[in-house]
Protein backbone atom coordinates (compact mmCIF):
# COMPACT_ATOMS: atom_id res chain seq x y z
CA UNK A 1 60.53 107.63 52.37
CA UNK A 2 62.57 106.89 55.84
CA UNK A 3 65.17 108.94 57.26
CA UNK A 4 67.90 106.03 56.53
CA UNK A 5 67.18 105.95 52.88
CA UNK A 6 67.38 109.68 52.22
CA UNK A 7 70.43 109.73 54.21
CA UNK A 8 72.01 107.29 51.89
CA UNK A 9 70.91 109.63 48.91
CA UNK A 10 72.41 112.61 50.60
CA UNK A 11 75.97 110.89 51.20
CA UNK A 12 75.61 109.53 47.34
CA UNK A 13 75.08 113.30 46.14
CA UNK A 14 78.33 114.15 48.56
CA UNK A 15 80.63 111.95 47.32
CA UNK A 16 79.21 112.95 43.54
CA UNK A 17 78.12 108.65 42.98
CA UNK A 18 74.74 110.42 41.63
CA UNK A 19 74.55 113.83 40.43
CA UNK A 20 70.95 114.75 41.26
CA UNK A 21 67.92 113.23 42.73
CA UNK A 22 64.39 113.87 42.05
CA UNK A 23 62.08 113.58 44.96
CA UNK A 24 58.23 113.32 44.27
CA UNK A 25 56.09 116.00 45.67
CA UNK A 26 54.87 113.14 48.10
CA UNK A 27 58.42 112.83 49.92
CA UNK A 28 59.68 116.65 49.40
CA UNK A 29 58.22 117.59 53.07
CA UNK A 30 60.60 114.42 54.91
CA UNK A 31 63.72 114.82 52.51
CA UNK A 32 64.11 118.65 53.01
CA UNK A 33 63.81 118.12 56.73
CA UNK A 34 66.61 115.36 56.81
CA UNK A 35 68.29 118.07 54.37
CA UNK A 36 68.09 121.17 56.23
CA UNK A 37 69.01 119.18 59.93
CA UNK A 38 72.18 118.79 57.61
CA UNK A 39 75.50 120.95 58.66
CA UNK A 40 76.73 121.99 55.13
CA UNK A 41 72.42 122.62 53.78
CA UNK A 42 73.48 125.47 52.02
CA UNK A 43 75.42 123.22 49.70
CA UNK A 44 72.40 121.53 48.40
CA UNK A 45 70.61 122.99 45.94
CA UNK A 46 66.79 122.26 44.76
CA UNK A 47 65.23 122.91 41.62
CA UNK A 48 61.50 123.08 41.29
CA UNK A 49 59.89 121.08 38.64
CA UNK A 50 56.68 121.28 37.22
CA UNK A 51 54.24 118.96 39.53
CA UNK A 52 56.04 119.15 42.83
CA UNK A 53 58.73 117.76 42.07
CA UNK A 54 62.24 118.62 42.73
CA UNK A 55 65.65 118.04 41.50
CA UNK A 56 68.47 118.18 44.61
CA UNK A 57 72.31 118.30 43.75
CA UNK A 58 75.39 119.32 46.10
CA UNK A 59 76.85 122.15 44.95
CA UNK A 60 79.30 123.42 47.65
CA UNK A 61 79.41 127.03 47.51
CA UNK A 62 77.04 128.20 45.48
CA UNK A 63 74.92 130.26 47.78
CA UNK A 64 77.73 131.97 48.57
């Protein structure tokens, strides 16, 4: 998965176009280091799934 595309996913999640993405155990490693480089992070949550996967939605606030 490239930078660019996860990007794009992150902005879509933002602007609440998608309301959560599942990223295969293959990708988590380059999509939670475009996520954490990210200035609002702690707005995205990630739920673990059984096989590796995991479900990311924005949720501003919530680790507060």
């Amino acid at each position: 998965m490239q930078n660019e595309e996860i990007e794009t996913i992150i902005q879509q999640l933002r602007k609440k176009e998608i309301d959560s993405y599942r990223v295969k155990k293959t990708d988590f490693l380059d999509f939670r280091a475009v996520i954490v480089a990210q200035e609002d992070n702690k707005d995205f949550r990630g739920n673990a799934q059984h096989g590796g996967e995991t479900i990311y939605t924005y949720e501003p606030g919530w680790s507060k």
